[in-house]
PDB file of N, CA and C in Angstrom:
ATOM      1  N   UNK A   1      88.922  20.074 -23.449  1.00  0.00           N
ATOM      2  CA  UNK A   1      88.359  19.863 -22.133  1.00  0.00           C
ATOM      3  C   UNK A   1      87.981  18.390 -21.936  1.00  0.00           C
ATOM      4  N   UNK A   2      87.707  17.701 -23.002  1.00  0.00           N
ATOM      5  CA  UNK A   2      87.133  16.425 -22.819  1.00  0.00           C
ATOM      6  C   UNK A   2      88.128  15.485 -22.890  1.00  0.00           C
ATOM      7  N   UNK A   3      89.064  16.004 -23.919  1.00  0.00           N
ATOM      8  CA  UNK A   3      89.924  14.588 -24.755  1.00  0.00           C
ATOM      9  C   UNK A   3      89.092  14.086 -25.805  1.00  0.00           C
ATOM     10  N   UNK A   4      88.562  14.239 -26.301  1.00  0.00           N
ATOM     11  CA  UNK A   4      88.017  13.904 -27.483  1.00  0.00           C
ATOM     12  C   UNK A   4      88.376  14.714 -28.400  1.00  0.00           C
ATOM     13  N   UNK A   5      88.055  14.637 -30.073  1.00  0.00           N
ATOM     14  CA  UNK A   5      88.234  15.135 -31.243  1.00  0.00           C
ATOM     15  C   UNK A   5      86.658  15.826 -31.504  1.00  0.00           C
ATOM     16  N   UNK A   6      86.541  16.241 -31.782  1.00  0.00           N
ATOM     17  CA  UNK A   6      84.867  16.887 -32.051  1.00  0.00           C
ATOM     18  C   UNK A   6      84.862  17.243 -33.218  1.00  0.00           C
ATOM     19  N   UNK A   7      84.163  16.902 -33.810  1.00  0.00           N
ATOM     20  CA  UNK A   7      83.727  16.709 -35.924  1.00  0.00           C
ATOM     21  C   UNK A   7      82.107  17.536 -35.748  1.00  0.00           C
ATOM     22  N   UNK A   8      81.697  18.288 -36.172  1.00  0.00           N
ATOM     23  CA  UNK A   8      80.097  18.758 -36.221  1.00  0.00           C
ATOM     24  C   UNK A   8      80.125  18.245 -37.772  1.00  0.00           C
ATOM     25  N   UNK A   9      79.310  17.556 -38.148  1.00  0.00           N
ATOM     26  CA  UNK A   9      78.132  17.063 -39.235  1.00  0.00           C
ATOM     27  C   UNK A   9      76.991  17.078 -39.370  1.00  0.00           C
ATOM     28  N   UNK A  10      76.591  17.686 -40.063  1.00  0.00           N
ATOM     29  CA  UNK A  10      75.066  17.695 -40.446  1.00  0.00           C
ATOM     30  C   UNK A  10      74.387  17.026 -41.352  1.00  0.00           C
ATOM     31  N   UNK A  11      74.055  16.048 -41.337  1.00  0.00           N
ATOM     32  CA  UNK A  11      73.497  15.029 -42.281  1.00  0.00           C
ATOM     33  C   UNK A  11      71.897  15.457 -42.787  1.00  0.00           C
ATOM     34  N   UNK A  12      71.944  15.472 -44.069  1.00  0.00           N
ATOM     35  CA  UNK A  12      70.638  15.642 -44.396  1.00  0.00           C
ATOM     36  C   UNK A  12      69.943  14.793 -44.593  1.00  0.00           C
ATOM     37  N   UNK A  13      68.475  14.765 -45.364  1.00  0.00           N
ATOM     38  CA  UNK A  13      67.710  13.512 -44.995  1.00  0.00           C
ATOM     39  C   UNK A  13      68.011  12.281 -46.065  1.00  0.00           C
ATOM     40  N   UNK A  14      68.404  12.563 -47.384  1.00  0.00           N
ATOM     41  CA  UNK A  14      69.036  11.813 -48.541  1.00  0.00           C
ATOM     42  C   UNK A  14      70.080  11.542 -47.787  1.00  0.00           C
ATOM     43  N   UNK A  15      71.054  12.012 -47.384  1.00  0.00           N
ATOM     44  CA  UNK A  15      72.202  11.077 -46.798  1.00  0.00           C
ATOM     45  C   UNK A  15      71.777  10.013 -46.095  1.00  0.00           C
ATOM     46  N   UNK A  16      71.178  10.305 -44.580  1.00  0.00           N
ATOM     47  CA  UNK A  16      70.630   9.545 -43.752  1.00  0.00           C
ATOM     48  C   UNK A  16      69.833   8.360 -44.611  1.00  0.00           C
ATOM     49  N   UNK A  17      69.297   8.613 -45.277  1.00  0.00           N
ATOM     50  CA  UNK A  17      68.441   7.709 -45.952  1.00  0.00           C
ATOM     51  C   UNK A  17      66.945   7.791 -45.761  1.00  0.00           C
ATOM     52  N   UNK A  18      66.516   8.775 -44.925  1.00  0.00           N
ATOM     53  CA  UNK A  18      64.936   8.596 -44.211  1.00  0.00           C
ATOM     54  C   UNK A  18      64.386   9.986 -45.379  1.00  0.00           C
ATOM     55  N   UNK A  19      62.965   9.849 -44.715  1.00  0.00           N
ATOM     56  CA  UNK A  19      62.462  10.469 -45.617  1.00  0.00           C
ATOM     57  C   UNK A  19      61.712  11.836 -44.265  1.00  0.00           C
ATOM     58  N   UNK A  20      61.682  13.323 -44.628  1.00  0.00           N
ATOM     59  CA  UNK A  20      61.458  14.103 -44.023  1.00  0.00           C
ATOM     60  C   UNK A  20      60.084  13.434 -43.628  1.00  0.00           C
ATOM     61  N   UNK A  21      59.785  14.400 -42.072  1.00  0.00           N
ATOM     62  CA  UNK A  21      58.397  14.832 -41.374  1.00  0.00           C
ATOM     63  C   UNK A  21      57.449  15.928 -42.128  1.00  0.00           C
ATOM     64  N   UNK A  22      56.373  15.285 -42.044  1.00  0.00           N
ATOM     65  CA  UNK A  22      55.105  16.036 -42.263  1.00  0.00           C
ATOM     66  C   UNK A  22      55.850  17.844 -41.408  1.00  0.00           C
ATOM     67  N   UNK A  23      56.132  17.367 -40.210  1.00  0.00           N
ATOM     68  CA  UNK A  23      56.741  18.880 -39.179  1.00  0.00           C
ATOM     69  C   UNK A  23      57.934  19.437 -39.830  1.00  0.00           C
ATOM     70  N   UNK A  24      58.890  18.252 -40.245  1.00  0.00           N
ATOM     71  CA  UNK A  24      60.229  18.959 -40.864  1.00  0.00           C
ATOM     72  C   UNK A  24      60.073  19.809 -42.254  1.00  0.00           C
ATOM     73  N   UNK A  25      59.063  19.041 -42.883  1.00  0.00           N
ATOM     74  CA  UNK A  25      58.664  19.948 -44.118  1.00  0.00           C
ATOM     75  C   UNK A  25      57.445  21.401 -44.263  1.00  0.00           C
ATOM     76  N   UNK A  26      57.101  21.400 -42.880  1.00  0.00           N
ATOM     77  CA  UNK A  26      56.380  22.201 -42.611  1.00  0.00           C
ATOM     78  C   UNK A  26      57.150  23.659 -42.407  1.00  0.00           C
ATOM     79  N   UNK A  27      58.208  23.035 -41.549  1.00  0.00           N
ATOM     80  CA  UNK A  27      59.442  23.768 -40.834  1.00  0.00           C
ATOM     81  C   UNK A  27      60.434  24.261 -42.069  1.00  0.00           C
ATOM     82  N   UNK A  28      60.591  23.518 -43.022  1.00  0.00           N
ATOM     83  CA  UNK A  28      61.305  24.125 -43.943  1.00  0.00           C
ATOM     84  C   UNK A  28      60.432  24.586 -44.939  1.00  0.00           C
ATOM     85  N   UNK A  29      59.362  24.802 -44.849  1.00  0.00           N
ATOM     86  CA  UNK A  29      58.781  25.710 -45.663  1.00  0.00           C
ATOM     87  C   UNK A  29      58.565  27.170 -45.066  1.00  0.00           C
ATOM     88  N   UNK A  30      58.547  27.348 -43.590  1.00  0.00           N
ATOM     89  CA  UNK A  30      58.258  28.329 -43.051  1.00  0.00           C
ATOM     90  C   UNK A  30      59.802  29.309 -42.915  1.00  0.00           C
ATOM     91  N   UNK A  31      60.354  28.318 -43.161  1.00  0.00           N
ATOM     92  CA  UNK A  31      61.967  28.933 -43.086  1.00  0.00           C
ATOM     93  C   UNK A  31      62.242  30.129 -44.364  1.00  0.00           C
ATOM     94  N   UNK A  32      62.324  28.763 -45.295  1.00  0.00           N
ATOM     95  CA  UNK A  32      61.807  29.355 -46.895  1.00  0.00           C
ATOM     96  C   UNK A  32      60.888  30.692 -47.254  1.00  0.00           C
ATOM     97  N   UNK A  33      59.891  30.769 -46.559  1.00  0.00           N
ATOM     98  CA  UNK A  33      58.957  31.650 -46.626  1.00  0.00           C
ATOM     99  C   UNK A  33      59.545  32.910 -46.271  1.00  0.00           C
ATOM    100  N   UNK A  34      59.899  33.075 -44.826  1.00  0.00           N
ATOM    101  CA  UNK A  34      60.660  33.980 -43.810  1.00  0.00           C
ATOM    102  C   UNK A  34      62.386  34.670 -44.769  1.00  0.00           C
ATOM    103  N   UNK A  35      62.669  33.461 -45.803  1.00  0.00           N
ATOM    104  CA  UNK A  35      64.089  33.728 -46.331  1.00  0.00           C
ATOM    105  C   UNK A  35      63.488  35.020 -47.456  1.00  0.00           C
ATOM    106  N   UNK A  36      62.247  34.057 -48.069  1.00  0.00           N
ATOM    107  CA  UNK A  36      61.995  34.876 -49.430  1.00  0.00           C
ATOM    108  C   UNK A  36      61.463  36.542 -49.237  1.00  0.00           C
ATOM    109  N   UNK A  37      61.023  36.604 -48.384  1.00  0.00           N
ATOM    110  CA  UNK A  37      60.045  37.410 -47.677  1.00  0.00           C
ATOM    111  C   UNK A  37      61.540  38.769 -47.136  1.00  0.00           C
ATOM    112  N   UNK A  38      62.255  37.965 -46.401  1.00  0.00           N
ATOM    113  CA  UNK A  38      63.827  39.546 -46.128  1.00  0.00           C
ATOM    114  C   UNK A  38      63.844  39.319 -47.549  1.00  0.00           C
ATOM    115  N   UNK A  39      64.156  38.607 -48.232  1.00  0.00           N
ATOM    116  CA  UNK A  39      65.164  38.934 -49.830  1.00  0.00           C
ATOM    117  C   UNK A  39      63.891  40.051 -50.722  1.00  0.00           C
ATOM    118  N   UNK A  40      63.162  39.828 -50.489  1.00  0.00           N
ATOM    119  CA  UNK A  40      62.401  40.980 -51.184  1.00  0.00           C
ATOM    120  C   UNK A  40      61.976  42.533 -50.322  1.00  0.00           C
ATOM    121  N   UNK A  41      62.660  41.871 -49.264  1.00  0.00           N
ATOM    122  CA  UNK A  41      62.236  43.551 -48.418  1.00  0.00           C
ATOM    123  C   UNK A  41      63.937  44.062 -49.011  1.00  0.00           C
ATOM    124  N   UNK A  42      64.851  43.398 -49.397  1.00  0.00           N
ATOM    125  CA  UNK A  42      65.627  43.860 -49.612  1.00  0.00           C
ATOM    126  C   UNK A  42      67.173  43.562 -48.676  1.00  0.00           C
ATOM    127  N   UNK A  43      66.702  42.616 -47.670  1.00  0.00           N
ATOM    128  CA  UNK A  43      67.399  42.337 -45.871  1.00  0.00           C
ATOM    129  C   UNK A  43      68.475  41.578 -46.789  1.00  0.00           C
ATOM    130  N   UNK A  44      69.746  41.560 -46.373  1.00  0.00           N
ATOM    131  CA  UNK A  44      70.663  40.662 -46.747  1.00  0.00           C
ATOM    132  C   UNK A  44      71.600  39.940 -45.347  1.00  0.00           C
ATOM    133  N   UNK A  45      72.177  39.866 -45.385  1.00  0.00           N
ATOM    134  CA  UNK A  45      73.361  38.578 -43.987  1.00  0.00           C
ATOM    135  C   UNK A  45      72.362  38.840 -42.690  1.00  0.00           C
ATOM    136  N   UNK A  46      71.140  37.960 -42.979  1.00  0.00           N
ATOM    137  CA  UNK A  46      70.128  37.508 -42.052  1.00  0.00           C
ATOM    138  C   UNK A  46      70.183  35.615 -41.935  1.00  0.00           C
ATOM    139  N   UNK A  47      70.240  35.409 -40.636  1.00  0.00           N
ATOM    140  CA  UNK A  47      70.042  33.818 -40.541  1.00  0.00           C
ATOM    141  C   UNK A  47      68.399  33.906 -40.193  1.00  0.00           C
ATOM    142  N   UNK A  48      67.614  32.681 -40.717  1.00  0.00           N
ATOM    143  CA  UNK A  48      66.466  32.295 -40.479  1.00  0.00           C
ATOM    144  C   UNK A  48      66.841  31.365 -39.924  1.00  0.00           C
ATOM    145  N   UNK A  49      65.964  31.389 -38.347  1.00  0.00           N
ATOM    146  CA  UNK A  49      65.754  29.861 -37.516  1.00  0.00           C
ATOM    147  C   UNK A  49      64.230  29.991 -36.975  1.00  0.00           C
ATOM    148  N   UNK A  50      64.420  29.341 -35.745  1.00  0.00           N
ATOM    149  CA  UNK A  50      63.418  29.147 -35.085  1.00  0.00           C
ATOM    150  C   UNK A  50      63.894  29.496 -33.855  1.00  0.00           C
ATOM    151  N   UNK A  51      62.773  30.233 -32.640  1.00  0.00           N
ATOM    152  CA  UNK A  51      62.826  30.648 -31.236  1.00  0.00           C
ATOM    153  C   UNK A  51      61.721  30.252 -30.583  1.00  0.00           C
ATOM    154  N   UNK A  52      61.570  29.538 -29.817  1.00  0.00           N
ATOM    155  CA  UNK A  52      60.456  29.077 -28.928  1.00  0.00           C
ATOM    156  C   UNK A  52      59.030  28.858 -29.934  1.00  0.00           C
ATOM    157  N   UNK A  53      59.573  28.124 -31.245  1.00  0.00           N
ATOM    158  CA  UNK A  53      58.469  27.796 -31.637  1.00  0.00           C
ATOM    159  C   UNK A  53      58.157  28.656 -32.723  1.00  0.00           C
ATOM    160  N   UNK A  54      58.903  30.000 -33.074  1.00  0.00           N
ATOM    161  CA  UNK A  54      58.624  31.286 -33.888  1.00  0.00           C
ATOM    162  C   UNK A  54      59.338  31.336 -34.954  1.00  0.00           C
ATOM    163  N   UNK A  55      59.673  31.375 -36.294  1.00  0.00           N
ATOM    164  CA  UNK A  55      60.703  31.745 -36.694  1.00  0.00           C
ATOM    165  C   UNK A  55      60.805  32.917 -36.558  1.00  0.00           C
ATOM    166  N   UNK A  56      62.270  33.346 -36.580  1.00  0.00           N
ATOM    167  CA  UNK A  56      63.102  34.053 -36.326  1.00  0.00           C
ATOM    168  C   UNK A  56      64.191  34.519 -37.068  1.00  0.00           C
ATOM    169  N   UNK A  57      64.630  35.878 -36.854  1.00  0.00           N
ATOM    170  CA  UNK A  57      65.864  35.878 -37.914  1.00  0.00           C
ATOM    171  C   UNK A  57      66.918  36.641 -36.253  1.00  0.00           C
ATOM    172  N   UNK A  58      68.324  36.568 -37.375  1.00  0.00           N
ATOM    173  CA  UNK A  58      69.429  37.183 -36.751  1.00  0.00           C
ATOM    174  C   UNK A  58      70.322  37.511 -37.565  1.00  0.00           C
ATOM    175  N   UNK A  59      71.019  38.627 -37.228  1.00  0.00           N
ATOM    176  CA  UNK A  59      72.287  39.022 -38.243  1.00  0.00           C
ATOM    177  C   UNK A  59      73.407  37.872 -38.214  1.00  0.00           C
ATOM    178  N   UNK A  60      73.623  37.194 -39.073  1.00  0.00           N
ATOM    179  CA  UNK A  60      74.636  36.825 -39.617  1.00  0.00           C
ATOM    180  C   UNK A  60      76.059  36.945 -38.070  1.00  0.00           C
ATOM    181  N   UNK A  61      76.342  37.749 -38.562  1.00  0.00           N
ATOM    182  CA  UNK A  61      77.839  38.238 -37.661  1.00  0.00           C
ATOM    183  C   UNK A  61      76.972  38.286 -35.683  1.00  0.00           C
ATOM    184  N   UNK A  62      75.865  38.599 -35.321  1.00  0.00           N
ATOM    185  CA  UNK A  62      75.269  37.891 -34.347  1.00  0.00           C
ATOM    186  C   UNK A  62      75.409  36.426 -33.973  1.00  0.00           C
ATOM    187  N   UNK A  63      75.020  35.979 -35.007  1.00  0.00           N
ATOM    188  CA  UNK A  63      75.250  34.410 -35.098  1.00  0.00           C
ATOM    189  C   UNK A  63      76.679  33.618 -34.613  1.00  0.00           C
ATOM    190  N   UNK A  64      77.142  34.506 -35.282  1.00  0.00           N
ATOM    191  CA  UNK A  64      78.344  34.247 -35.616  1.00  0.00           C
ATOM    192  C   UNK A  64      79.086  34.262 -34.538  1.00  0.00           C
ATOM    193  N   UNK A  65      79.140  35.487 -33.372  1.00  0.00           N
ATOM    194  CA  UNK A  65      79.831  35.635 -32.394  1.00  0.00           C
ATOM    195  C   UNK A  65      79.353  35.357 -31.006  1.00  0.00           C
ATOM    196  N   UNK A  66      77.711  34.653 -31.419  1.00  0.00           N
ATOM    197  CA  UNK A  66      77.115  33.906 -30.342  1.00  0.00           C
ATOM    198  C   UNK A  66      77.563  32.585 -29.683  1.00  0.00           C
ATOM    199  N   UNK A  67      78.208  32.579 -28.533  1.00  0.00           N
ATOM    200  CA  UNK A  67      78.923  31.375 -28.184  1.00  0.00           C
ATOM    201  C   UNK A  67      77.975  30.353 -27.268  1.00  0.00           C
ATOM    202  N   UNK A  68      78.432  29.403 -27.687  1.00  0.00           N
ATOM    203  CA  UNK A  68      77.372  28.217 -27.674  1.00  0.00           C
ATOM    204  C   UNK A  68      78.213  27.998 -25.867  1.00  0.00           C
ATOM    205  N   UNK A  69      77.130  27.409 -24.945  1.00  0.00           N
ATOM    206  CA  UNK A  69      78.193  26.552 -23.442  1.00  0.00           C
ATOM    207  C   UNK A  69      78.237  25.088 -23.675  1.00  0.00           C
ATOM    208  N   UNK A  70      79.117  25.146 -22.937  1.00  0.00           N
ATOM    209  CA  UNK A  70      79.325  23.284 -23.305  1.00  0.00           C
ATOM    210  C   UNK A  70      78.776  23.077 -21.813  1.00  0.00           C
ATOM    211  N   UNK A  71      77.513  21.926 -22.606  1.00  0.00           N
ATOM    212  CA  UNK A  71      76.665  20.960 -21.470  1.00  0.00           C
ATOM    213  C   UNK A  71      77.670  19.638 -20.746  1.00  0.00           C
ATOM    214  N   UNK A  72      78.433  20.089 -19.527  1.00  0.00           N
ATOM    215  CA  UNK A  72      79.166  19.013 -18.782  1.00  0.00           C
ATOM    216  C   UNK A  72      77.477  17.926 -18.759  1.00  0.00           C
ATOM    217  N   UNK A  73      76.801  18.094 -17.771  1.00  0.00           N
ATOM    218  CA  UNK A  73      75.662  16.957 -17.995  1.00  0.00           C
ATOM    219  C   UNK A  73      75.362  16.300 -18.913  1.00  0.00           C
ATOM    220  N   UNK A  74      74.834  17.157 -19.899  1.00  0.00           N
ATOM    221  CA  UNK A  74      74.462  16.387 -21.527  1.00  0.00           C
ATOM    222  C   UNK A  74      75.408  15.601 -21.805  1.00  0.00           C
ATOM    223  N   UNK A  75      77.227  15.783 -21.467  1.00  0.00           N
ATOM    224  CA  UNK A  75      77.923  14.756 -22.141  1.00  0.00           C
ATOM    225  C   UNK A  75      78.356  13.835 -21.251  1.00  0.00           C
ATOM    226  N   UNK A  76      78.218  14.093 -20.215  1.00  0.00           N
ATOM    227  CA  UNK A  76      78.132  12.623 -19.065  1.00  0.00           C
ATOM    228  C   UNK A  76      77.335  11.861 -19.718  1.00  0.00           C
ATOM    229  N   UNK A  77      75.438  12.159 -19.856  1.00  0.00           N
ATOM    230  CA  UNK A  77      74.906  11.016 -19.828  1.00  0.00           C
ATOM    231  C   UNK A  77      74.910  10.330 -21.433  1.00  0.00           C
ATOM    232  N   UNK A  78      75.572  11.604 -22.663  1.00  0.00           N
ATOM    233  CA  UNK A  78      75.569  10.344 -23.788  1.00  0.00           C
ATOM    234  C   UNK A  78      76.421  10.033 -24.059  1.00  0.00           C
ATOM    235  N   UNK A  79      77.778  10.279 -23.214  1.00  0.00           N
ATOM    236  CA  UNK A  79      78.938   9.270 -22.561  1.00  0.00           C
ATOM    237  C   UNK A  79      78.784   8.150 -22.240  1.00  0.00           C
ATOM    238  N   UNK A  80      78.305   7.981 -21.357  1.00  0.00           N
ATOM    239  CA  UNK A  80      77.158   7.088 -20.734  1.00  0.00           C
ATOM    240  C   UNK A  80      76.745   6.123 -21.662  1.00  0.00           C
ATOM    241  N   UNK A  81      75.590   6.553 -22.205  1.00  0.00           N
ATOM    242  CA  UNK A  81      74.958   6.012 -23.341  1.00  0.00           C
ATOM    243  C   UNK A  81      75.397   5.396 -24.108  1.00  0.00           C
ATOM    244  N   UNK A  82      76.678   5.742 -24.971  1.00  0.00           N
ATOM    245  CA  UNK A  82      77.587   5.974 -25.706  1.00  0.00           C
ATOM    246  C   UNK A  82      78.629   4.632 -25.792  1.00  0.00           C
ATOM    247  N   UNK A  83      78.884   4.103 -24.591  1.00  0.00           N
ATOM    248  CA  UNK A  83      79.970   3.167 -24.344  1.00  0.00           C
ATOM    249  C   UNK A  83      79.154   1.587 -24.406  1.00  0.00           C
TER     250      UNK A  83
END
């Protein structure tokens, strides 16, 4: 749709070079918590995230077949940005 090539990467914080947030490590502990917590109820192909602030889980194959929309706006303006 765009003409572009689209690569998704996820860089972690050792790559990047920076060092996590007081919030990011807060956030991945609560993740952690929420992971350990199904694995001992026994829950297996569960994703842990976050929802308005909550963590959250979802089945796996939910996840999976949840289709993301493509933001025409969002890529105007870091088009925009961008050049």
């Amino acid at each position: 749709m765009t003409g572009l090539e689209v690569r998704v990467s996820t860089l972690g914080y050792i790559q990047r070079g920076g060092r996590p947030t007081a919030r990011t490590r807060i956030l991945a502990s609560r993740f952690g918590h929420s992971a350990m917590d199904l694995f001992h109820k026994g829950k297996t192909n569960v994703l842990v995230g976050i929802t308005d602030g909550s963590v959250s889980t979802m089945p796996i194959q939910q996840a999976i077949k949840h289709e993301k929309k493509f933001n025409d706006q969002t890529f105007k303006v870091l088009r925009t940005l961008s050049v």
